[in-house]
Protein backbone atom coordinates (compact mmCIF):
# COMPACT_ATOMS: atom_id res chain seq x y z
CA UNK A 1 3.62 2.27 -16.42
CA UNK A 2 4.60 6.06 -14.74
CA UNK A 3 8.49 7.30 -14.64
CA UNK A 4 9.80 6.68 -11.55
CA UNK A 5 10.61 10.09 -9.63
CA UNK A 6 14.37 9.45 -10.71
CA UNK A 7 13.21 9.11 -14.30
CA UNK A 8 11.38 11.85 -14.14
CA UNK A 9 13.73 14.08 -12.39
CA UNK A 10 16.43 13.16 -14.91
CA UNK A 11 14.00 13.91 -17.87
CA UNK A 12 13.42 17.49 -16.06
CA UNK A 13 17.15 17.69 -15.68
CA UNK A 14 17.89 17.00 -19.63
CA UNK A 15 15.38 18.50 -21.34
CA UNK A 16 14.36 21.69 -19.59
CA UNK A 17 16.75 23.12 -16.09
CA UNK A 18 15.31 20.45 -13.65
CA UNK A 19 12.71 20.54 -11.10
CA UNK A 20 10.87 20.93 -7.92
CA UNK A 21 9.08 17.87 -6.59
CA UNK A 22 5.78 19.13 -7.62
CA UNK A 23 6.89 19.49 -11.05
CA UNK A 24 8.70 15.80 -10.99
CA UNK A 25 6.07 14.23 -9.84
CA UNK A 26 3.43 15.76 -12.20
CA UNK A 27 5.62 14.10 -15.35
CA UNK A 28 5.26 10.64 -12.91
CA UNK A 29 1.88 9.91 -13.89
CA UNK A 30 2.64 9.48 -17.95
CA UNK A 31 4.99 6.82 -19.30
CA UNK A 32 8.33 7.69 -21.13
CA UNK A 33 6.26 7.84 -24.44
CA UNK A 34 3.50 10.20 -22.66
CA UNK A 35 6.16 12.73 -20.88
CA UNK A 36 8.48 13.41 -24.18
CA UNK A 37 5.53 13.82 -26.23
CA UNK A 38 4.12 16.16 -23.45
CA UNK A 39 7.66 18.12 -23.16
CA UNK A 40 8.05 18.46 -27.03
CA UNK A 41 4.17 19.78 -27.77
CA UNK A 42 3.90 22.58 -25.21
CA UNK A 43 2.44 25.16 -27.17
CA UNK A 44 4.45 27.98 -28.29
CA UNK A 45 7.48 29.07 -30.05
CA UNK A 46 8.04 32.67 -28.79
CA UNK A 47 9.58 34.49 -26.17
CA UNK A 48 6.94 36.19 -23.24
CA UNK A 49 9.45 38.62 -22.00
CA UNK A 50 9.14 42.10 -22.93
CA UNK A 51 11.70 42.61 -25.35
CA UNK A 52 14.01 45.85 -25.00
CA UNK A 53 12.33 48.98 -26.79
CA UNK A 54 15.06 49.25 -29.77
CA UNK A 55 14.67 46.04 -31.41
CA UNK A 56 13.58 47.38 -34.30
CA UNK A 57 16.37 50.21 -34.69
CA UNK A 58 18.66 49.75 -37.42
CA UNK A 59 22.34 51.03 -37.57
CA UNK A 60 23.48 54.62 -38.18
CA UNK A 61 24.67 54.71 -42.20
CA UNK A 62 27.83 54.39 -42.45
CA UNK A 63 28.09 57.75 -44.58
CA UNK A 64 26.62 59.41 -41.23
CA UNK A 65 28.85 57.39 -38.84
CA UNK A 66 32.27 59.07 -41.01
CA UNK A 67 30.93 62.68 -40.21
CA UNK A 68 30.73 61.81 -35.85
CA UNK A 69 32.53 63.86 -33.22
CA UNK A 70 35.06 62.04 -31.00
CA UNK A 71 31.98 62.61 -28.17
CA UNK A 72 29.25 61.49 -30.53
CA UNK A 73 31.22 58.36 -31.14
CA UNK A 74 31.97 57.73 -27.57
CA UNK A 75 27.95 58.15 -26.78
CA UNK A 76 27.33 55.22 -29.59
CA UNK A 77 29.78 52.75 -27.94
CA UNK A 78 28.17 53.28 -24.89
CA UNK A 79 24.82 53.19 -26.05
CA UNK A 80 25.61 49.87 -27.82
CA UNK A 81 26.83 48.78 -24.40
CA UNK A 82 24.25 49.21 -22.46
CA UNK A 83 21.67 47.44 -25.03
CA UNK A 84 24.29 44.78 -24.84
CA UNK A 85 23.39 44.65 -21.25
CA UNK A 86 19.67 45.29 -21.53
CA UNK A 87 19.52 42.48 -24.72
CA UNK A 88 21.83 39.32 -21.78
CA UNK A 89 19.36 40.54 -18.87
CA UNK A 90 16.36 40.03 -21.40
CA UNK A 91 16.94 35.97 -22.74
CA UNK A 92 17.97 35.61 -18.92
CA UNK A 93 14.84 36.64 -17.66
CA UNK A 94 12.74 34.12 -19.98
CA UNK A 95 15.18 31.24 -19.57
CA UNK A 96 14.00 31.67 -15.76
CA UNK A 97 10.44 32.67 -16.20
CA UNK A 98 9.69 30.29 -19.26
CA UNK A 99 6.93 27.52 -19.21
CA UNK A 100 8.43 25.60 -21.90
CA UNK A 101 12.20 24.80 -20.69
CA UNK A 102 12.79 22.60 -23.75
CA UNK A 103 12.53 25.55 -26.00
CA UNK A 104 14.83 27.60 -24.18
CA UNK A 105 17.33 24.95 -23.82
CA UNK A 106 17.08 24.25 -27.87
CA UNK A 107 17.48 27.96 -28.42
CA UNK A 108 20.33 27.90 -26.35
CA UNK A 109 22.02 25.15 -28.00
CA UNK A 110 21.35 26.56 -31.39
CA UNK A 111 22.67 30.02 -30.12
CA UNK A 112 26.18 27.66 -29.57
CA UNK A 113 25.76 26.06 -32.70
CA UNK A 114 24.40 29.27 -35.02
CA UNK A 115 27.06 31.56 -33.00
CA UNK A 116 27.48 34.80 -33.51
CA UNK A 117 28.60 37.73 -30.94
CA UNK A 118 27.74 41.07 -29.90
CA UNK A 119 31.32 41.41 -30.39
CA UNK A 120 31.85 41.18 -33.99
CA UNK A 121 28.35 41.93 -35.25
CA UNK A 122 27.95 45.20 -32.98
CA UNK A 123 24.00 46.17 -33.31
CA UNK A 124 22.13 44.56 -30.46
CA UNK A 125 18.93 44.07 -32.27
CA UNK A 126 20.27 41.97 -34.89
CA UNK A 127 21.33 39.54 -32.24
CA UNK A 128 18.08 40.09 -30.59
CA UNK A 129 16.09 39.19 -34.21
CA UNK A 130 18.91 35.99 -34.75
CA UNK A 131 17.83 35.05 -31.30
CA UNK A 132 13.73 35.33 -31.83
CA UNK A 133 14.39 32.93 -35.50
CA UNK A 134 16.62 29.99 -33.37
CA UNK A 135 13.73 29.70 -30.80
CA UNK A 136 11.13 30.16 -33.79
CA UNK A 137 12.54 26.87 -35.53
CA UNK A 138 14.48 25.49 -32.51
CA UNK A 139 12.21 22.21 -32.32
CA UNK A 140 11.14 22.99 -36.01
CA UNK A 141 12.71 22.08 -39.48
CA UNK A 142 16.15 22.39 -39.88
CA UNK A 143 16.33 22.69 -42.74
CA UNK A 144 13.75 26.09 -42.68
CA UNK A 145 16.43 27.23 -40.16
CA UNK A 146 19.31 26.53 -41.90
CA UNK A 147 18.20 28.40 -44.78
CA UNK A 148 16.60 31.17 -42.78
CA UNK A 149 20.00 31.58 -40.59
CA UNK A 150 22.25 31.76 -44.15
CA UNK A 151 20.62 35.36 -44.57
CA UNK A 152 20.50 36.81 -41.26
CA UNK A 153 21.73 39.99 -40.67
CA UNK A 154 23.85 38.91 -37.55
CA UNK A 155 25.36 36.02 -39.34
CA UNK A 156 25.79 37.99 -42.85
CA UNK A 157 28.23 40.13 -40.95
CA UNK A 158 29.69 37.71 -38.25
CA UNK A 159 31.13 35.01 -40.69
CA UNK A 160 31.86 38.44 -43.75
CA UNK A 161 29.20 37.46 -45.86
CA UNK A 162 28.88 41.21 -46.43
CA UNK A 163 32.00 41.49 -47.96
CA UNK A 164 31.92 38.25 -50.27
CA UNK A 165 32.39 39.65 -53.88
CA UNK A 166 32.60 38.10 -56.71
CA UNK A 167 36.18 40.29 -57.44
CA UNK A 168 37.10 38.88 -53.75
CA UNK A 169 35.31 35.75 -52.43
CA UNK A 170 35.10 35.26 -49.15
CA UNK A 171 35.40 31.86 -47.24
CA UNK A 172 34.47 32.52 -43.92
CA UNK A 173 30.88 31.93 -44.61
CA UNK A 174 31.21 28.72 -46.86
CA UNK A 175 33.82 27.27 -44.42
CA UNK A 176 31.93 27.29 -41.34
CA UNK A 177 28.80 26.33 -43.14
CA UNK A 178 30.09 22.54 -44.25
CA UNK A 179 32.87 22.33 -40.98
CA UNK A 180 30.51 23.74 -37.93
CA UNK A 181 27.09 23.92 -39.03
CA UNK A 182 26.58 21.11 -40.97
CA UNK A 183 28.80 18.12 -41.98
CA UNK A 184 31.58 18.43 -39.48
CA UNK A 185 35.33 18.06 -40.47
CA UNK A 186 36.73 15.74 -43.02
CA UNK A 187 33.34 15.81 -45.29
CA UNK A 188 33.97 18.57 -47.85
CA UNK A 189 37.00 19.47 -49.85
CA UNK A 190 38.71 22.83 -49.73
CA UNK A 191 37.60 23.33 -53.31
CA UNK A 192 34.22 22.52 -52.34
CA UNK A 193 34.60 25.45 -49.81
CA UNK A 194 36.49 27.54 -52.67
CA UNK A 195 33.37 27.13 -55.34
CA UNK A 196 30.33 27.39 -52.45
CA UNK A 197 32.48 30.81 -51.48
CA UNK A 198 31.29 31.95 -55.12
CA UNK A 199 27.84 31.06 -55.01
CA UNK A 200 27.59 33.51 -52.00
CA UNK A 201 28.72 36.05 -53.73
CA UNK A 202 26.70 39.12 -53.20
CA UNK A 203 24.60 37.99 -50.34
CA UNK A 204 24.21 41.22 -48.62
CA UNK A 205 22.84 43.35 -45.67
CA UNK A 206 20.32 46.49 -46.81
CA UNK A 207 22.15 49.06 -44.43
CA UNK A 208 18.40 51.30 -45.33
CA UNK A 209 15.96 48.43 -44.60
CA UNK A 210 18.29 45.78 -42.35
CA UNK A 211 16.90 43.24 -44.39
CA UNK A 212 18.91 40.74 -46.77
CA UNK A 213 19.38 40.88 -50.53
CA UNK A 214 21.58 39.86 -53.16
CA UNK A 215 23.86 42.19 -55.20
CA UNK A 216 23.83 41.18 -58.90
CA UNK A 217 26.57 43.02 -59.44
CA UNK A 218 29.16 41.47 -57.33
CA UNK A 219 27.38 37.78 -57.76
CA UNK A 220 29.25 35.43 -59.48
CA UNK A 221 26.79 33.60 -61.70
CA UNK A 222 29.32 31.31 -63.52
CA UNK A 223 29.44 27.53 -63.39
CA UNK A 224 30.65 25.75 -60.06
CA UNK A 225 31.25 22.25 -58.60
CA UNK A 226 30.29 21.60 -55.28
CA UNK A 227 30.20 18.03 -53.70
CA UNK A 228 30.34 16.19 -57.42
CA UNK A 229 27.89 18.11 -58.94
CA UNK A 230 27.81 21.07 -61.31
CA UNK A 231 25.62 23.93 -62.08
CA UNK A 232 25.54 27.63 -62.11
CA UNK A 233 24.85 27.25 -58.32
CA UNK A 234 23.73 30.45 -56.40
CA UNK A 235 23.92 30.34 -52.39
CA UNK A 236 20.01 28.66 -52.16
CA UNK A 237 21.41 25.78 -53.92
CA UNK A 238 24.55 24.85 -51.84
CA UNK A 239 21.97 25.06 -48.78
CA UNK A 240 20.21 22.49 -50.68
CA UNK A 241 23.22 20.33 -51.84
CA UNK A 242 24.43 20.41 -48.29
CA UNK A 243 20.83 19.15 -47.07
CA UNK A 244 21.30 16.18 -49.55
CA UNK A 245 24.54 14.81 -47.99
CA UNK A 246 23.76 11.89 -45.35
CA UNK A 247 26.43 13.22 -43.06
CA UNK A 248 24.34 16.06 -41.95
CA UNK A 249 21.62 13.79 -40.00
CA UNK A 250 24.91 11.66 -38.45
CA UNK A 251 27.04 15.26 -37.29
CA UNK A 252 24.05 16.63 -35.81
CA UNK A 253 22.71 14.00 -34.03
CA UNK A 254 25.53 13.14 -32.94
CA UNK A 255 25.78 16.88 -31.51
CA UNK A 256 22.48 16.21 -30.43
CA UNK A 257 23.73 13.29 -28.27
CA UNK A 258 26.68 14.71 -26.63
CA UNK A 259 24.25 17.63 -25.89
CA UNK A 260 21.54 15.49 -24.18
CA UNK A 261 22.80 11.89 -23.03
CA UNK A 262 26.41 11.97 -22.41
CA UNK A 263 30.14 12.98 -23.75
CA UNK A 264 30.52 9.73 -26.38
CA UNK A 265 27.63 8.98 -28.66
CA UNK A 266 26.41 5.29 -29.82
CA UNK A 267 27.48 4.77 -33.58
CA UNK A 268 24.88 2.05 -33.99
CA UNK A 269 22.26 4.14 -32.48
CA UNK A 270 23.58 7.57 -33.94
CA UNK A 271 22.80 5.94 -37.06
CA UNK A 272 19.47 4.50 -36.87
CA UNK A 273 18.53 7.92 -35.54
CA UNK A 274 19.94 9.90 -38.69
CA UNK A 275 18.31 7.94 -41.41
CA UNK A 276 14.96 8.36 -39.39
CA UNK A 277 16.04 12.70 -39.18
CA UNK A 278 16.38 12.38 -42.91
CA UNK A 279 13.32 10.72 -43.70
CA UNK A 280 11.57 12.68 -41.74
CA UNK A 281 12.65 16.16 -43.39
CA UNK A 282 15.00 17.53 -40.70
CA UNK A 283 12.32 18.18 -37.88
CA UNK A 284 14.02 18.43 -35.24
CA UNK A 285 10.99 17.41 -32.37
CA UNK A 286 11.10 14.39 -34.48
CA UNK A 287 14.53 13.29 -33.94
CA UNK A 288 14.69 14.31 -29.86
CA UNK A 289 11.43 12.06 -29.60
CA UNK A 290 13.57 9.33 -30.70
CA UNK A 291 16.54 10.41 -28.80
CA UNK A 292 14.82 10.74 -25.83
CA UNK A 293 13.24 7.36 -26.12
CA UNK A 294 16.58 5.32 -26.31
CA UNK A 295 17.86 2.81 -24.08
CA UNK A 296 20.98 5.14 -24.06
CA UNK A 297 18.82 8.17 -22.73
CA UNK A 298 17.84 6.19 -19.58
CA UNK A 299 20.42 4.07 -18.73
CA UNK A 300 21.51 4.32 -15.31
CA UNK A 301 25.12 4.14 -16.42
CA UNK A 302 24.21 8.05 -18.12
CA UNK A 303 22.93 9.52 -15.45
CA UNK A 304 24.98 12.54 -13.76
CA UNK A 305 27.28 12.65 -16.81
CA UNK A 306 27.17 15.61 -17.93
CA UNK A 307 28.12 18.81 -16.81
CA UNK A 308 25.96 21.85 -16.07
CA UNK A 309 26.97 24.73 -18.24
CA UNK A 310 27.11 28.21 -16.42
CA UNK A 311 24.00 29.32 -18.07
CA UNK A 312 21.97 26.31 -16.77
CA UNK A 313 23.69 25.78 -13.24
CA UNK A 314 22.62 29.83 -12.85
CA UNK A 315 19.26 29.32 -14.75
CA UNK A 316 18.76 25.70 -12.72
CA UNK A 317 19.66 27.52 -9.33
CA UNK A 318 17.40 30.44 -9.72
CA UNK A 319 14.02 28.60 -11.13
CA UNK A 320 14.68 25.84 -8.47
CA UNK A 321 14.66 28.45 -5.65
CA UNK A 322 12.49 30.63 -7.08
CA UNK A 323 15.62 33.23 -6.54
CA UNK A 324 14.54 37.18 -6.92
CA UNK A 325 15.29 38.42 -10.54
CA UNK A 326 14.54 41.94 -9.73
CA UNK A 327 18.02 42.72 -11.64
CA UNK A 328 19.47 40.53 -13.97
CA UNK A 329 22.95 42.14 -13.59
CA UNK A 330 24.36 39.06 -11.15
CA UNK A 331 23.15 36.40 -13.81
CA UNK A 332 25.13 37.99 -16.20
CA UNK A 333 28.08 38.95 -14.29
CA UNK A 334 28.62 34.90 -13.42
CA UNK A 335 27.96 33.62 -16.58
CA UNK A 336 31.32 36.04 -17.96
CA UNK A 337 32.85 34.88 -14.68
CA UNK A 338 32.07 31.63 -14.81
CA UNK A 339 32.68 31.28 -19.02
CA UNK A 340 29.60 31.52 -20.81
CA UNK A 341 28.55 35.03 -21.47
CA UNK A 342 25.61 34.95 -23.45
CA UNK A 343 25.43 36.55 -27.32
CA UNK A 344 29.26 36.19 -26.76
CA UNK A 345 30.34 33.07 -27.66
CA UNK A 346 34.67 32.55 -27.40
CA UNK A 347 34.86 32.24 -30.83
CA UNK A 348 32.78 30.75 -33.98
CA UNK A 349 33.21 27.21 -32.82
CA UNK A 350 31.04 28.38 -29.50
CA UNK A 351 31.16 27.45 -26.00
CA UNK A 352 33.09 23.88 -25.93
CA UNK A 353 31.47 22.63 -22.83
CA UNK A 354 31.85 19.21 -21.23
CA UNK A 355 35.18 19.12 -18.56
CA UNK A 356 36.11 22.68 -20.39
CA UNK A 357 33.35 24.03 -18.42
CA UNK A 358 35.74 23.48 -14.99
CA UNK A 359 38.99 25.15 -14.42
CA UNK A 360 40.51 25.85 -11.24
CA UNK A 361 39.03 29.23 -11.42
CA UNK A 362 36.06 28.39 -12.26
CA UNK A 363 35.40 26.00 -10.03
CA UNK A 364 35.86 28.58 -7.09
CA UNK A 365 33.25 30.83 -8.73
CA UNK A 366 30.52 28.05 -9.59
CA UNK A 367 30.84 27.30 -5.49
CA UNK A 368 30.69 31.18 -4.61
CA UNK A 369 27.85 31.13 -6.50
CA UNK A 370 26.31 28.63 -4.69
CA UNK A 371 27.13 29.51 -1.58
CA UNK A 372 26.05 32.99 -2.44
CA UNK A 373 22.10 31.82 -3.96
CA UNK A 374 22.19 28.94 -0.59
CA UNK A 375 22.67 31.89 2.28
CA UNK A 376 20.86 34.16 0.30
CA UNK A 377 23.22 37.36 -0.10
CA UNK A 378 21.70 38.22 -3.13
CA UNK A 379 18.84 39.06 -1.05
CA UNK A 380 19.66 39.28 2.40
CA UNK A 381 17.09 36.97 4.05
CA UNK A 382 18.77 36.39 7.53
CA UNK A 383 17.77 32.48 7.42
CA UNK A 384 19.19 31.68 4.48
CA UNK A 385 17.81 29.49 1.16
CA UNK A 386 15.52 27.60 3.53
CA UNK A 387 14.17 30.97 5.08
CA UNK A 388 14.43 33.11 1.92
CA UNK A 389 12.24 30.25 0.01
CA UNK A 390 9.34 29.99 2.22
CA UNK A 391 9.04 33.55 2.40
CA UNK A 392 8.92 33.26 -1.58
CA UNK A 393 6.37 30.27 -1.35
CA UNK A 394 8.67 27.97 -2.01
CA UNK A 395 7.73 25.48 0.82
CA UNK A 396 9.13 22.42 -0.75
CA UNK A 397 12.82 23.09 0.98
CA UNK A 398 11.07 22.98 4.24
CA UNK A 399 8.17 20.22 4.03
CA UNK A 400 9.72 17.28 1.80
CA UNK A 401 11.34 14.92 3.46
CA UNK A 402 15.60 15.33 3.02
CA UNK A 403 15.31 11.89 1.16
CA UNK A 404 13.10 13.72 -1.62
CA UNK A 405 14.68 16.89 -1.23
CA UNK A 406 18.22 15.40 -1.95
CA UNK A 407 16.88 13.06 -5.18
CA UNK A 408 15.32 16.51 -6.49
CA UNK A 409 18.61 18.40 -5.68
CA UNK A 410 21.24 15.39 -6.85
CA UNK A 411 20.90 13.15 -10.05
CA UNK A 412 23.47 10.75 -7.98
CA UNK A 413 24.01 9.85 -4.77
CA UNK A 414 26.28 12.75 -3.00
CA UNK A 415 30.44 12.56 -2.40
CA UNK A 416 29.67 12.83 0.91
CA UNK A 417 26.61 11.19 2.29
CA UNK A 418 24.23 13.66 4.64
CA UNK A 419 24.99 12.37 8.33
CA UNK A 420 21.84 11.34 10.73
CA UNK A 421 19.95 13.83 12.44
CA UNK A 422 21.66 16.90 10.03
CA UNK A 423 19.68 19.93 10.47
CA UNK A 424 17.53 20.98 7.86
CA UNK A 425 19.39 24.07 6.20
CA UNK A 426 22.89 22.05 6.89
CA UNK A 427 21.24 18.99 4.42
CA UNK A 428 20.09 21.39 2.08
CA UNK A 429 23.52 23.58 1.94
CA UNK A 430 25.39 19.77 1.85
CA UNK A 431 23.92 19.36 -1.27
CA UNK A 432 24.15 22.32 -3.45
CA UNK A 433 27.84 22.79 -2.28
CA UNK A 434 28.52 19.08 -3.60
CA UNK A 435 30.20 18.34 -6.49
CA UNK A 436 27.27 15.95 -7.62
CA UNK A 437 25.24 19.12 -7.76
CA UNK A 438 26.85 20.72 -11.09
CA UNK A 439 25.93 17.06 -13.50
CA UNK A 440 22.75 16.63 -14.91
């Protein structure tokens, strides 16, 4: 039996930025089964977008950097600004342009789970490189990411692995690695953190080659106990000890959960769906199969729960309306304003999302910008969204009926209910301006 266009819709919604009726009702003719499969095997696991010409720089030397003029300086920060720039306007054109929303939306979530910031880490291509490995294993193994993420130049200097010594062990690293990444709070023992600290010791960025390698000579190679066990552990085998422990499959599904069906997760379920992640090697298209399969997933009672981040109320907005991207400059500009500026994460516990996402300022600015995309200011079309999206061939605004148009636009039924006889570009502006707009 086919989804129902509300099923369908909400499946858009979830798993990818939503979409138009077309789109909705081409996912109608497969059954729940047939449309996860279909949205978890689109082919590829790279970005189409041109990437910025510098990827591949590395970092002046720090012996070079010492010997800069005050001007030459000032031309670097600025320089590293403006690839800043280029590097946000970049992911936002693919998260509009991509055919496979799924992966975007998994690279996005790993980017808030994996976080790291232009801020701390500096060099734009190393966030850029970070970025191309969480979309690379973003509905792959976890475990291949976990270990390829422990050696990444962005996170080797956002969490100080670059300065973890044997003389000086660092923590930051071995902290986050059991409390955010992995097990979640309560599951590891501050010596735990203490002795994994030492068997990072010398994990280190090449400043000649970019790449990672370990520095015998500030590795601490003597015995440590990690989780109950002992051995002359080196950082490869805490990854692994860390993989072993069952609350790994129960934190991130459970992250998974919140992420996907709504803001308090099923125990019961949580845990039938771990065992199955374990046994099945960490992969994670595995897992959201059976996520997306659950009762939980479709029941009624989860629908419109969850709350639009910025990045996918601007992302949603744009690919819905097929909104110009000429210059990616007001994308970015909203998602600072509106609290989720991307490759700059608050903090290393990310983005917290859920009610967080609304404030009273923010509120003001996620209507602006509505209002804004709705009359079309960005573009100046003198008829507004209605006008400016036929003109784009976007037709749908103008020739579906305002019954479909509102169940594409709402996953609920509005605050305020459209009135009889409303005029076209009133119903459509009703809707994007309502509150129900902004859930998923």
């Amino acid at each position: 039996m086919g989804l129902s266009f509300d099923e369908a819709r909400h499946l858009l919604s979830r798993a990818g930025f939503g979409g138009t009726p077309d789109e909705i009702r081409s996912l109608m003719t497969s059954d729940r089964q047939g449309a996860v499969t279909h949205l978890l095997t689109m082919p590829g696991n790279k970005a189409v977008t041109p990437p910025p010409a510098w990827i591949h720089r590395l970092p002046p030397l720090p012996k070079l950097r010492k010997v800069w003029t005050d001007r030459e300086r000032k031309a670097f920060h600025e320089q590293l600004k403006m690839q800043g720039h280029e590097l946000k306007a970049w992911w936002y054109r693919e998260l509009v342009t991509t055919r496979h929303p799924l992966l975007e939306r998994m690279t996005l979530f790993w980017h808030n789970h994996f976080t790291s910031s232009l801020h701390k880490v500096r060099w734009p291509a190393f966030l850029y490189q970070q970025n191309v490995l969480l979309r690379l294993y973003a509905l792959g193994s976890f475990r291949t990411l976990l270990q390829a993420i422990a050696k990444n130049p962005a996170m080797l200097l956002y969490l100080d692995t670059q300065t973890n010594r044997r003389e000086h062990p660092n923590e930051n690293f071995a902290r986050e690695l059991f409390e955010l990444f992995t097990l979640g709070e309560g599951h590891y023992t501050e010596e735990d953190i203490k002795q994994a600290a030492r068997a990072f010791t010398g994990w280190h960025l090449d400043h000649q080659t970019g790449a990672f390698r370990i520095d015998l000579r500030h590795h601490d190679d003597g015995p440590k106990q990690v989780f109950g066990k002992q051995g002359h552990f080196e950082g490869d085998d805490i990854l692994s000890l860390t993989l072993e422990q069952p609350q790994l499959a129960r934190y991130l599904v459970g992250k998974l959960w919140r992420e996907f069906v709504s803001d308090q997760p099923d125990p019961v379920t949580v845990g039938r769906l771990a065992d199955s992640f374990r046994r099945k090697n960490y992969e994670v298209a595995e897992v959201l199969k059976e996520l997306f399969l659950t009762a939980e997933f479709w029941a009624p009672e989860n629908r419109g729960v969850l709350i639009k981040s910025p990045v996918e109320l601007i992302v949603g907005t744009t690919r819905l309306f097929n909104l110009p991207l000429d210059e990616a400059t007001p994308h970015i500009a909203y998602g600072r304003r509106l609290g989720q500026d991307l490759f700059d994460p608050p903090n290393v516990k990310g983005w917290p999302g859920g009610l967080r996402w609304i404030t009273t300022s923010t509120l003001l600015d996620r209507t602006q910008l509505l209002q804004r995309a709705i009359r079309g200011h960005e573009t100046g079309h003198p008829h507004g969204m209605v006008g400016m999206t036929q003109a784009q061939g976007v037709t749908w605004l103008a020739t579906e009926p305002l019954d479909v148009v509102q169940a594409t636009l709402l996953p609920l039924a509005p605050v305020q209910p459209l009135t009889a006889g409303q005029e076209r570009g009133q119903a459509v502006h009703h809707c994007v301006v309502d509150p129900v707009y902004q859930l998923k």
